[in-house]
N, C-alpha and C. Protein backbone atom coordinates (compact mmCIF):
# COMPACT_ATOMS: atom_id res chain seq x y z
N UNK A 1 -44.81 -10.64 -134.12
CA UNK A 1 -44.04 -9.85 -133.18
C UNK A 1 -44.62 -9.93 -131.77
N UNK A 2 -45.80 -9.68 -131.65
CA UNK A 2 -46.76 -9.86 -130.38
C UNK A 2 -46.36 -11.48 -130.08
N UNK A 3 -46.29 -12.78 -130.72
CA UNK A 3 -46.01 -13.73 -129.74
C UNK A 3 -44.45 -13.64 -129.33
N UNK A 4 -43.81 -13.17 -130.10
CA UNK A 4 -42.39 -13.08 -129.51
C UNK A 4 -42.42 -12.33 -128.10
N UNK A 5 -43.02 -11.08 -127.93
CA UNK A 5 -42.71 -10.27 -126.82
C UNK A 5 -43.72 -11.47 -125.74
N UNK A 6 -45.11 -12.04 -126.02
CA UNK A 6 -45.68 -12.50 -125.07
C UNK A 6 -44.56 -13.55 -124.20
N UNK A 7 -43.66 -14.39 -125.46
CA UNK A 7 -43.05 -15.58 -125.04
C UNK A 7 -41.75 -14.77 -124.11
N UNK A 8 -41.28 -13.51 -124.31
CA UNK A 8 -40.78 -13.18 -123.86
C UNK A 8 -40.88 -12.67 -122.18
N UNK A 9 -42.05 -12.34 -122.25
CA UNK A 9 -42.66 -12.01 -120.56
C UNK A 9 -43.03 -13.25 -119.74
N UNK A 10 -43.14 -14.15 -120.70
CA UNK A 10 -43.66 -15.40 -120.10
C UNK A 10 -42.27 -15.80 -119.23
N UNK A 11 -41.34 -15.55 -120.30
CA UNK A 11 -39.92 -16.61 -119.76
C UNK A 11 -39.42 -15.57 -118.51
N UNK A 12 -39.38 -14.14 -118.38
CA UNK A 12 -39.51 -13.36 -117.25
C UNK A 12 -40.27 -13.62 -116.16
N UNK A 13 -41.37 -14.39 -116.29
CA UNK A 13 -42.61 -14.42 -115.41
C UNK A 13 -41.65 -15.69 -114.75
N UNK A 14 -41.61 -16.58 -115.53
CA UNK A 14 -40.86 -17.80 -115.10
C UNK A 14 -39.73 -17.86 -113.94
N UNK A 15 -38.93 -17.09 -114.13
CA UNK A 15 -37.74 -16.76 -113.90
C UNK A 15 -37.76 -15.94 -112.25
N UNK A 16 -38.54 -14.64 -112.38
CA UNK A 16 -39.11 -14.11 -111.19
C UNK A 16 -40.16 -15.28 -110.49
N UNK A 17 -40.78 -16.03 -111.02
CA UNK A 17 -41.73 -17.52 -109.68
C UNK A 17 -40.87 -17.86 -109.12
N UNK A 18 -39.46 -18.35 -109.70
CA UNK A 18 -38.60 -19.24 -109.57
C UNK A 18 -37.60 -18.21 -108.46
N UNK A 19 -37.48 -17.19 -108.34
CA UNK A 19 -36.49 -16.46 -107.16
C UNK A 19 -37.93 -16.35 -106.27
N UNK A 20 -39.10 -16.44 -106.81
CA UNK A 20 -39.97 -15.70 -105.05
C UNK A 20 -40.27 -17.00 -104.44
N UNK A 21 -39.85 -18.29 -105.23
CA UNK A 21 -39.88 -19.82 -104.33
C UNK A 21 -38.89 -19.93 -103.61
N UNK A 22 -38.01 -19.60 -103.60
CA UNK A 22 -36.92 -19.41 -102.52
C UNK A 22 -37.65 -18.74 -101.46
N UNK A 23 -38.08 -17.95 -101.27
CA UNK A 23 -38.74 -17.05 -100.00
C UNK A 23 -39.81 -17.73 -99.61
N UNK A 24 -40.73 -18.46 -100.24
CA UNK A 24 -42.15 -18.46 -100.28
C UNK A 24 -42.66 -20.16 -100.40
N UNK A 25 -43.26 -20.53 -99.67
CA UNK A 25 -44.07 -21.83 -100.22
C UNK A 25 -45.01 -21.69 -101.70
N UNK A 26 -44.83 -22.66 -102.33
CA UNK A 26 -45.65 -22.85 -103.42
C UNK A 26 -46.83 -22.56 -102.90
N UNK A 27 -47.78 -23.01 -102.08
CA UNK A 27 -49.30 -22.95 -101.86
C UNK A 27 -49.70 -21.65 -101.27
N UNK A 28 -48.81 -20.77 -101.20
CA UNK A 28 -48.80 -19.28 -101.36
C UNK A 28 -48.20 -18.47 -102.82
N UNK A 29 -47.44 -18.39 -102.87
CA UNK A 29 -46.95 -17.95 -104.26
C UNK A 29 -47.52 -18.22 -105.45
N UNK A 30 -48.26 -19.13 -105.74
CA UNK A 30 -48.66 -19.85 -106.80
C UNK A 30 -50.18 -19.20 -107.15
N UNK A 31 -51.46 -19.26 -105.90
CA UNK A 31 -52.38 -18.03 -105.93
C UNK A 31 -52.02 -16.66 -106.15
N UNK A 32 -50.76 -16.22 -105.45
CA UNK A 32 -50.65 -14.91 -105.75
C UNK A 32 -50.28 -14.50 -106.90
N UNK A 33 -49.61 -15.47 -107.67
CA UNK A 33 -49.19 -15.40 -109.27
C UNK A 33 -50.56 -15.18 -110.12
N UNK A 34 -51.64 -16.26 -110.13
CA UNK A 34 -52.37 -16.50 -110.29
C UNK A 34 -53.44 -15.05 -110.13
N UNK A 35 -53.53 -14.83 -109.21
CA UNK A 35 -54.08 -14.19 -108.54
C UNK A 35 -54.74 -12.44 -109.09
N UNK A 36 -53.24 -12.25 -108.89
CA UNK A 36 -52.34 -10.78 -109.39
C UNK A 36 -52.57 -11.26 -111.02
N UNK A 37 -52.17 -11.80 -111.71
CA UNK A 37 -52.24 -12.27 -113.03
C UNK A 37 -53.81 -11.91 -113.61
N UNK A 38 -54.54 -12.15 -113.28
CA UNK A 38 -56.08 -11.82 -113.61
C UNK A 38 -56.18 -10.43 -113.11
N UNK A 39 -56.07 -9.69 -111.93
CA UNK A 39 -56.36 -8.58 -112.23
C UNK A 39 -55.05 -7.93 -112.77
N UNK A 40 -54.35 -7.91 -113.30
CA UNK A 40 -53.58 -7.26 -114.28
C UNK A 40 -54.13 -7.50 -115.44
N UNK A 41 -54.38 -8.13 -115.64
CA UNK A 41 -55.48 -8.47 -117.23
C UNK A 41 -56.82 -7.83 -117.28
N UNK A 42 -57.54 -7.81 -116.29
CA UNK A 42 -59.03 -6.72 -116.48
C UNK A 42 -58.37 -5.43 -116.32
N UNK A 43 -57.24 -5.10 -115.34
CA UNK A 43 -57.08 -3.43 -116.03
C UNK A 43 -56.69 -3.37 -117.26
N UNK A 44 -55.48 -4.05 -118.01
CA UNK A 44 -54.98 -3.97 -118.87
C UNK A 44 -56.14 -3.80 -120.26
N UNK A 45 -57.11 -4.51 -120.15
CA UNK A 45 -57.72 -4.72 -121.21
C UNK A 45 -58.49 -3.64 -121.18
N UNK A 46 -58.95 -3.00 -119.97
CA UNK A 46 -59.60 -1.58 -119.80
C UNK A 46 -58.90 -0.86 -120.25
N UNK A 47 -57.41 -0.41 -119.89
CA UNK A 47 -56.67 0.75 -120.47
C UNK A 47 -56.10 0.55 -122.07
N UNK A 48 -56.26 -1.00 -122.30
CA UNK A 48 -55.30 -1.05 -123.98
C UNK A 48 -56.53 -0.79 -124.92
N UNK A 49 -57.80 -1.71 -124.46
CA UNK A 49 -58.64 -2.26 -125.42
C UNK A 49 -59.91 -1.53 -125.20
N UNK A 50 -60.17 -0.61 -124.18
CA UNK A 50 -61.19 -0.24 -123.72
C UNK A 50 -62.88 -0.93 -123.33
N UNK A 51 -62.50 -1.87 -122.69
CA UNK A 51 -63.15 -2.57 -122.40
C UNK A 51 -64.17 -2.35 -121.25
N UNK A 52 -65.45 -2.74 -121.44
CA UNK A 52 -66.02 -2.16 -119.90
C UNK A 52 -66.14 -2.20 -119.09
N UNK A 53 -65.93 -1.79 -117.86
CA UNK A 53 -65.57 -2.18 -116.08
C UNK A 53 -67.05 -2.23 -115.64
N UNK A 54 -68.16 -2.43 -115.81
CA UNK A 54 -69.10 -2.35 -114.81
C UNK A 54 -68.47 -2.69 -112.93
N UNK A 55 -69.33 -2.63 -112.98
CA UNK A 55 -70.24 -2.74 -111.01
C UNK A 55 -68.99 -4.02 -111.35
N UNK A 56 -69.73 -5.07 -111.11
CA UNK A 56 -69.00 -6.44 -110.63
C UNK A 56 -68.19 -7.00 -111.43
N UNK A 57 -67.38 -6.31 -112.47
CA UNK A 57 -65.70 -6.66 -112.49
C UNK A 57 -64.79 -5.56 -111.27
N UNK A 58 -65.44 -4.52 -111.07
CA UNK A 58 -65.16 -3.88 -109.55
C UNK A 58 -64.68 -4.80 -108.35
N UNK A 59 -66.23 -5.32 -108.63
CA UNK A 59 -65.98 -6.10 -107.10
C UNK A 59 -65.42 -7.95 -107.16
N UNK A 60 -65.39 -8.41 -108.70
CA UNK A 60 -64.56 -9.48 -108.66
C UNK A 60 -63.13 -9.12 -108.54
N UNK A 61 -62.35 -7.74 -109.16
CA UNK A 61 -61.41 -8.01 -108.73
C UNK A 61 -60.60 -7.03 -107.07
N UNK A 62 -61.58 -6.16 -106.38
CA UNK A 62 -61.92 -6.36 -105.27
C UNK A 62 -61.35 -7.92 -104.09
N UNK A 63 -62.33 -8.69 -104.83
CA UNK A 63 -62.29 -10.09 -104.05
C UNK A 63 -60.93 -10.65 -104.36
N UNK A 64 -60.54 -10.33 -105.42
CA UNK A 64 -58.73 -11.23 -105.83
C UNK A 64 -58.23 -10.68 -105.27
N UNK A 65 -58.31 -8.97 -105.17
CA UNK A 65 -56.85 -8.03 -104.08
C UNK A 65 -57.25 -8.81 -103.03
N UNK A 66 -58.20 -8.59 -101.95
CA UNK A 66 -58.66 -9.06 -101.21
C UNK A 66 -58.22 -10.97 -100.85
N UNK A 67 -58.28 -11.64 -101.67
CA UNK A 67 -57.44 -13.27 -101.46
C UNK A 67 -56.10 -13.19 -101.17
N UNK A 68 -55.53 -12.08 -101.90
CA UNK A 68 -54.09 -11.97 -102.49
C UNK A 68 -53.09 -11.74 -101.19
N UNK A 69 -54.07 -10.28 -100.47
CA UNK A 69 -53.80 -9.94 -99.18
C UNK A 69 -53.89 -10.72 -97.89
N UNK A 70 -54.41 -11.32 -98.00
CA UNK A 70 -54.81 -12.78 -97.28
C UNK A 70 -53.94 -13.82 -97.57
N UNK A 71 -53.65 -13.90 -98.77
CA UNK A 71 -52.51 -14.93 -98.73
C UNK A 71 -50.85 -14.82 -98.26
N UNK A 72 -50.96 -13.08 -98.54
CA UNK A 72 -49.58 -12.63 -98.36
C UNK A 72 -49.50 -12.55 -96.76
N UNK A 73 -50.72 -12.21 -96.12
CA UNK A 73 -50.16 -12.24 -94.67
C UNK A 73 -50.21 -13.39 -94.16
N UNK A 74 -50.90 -14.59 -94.58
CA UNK A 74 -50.79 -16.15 -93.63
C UNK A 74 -49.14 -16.73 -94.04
N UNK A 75 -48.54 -15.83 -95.07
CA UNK A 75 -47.25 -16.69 -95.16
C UNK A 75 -46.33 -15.71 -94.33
């Protein structure tokens, strides 16, 4: 059941890249997918799985908001 719903967000994920390339250059959009994608996964795994946040998963994903914001304003 879990790969059905994954394959299912995947083909959503797909679908939403594919309308924000209309707006957006790939060599922007593509980090921010990327980007955003990893820290949605260290919270997630904190709030589903309880996983532990020390100090410097703080500040690695810190540094991704931080790229992300940077990427969104050079485009």
């Amino acid at each position: 059941m879990s790969f059905i719903g994954g394959l299912a967000f995947y083909g959503v994920n797909v679908v939403l890249f594919a309308k924000a390339l209309d707006s957006m250059e790939v060599s922007i959009a593509y980090p921010i997918l990327a980007g955003s994608g990893f820290a949605m996964l260290i919270v997630a795994s904190y709030c589903v799985f309880g996983e532990p946040f020390p100090p410097y998963k703080w500040i690695g994903l810190a540094l991704v908001l931080v790229g992300i914001i940077f990427l969104a304003r050079a485009g």
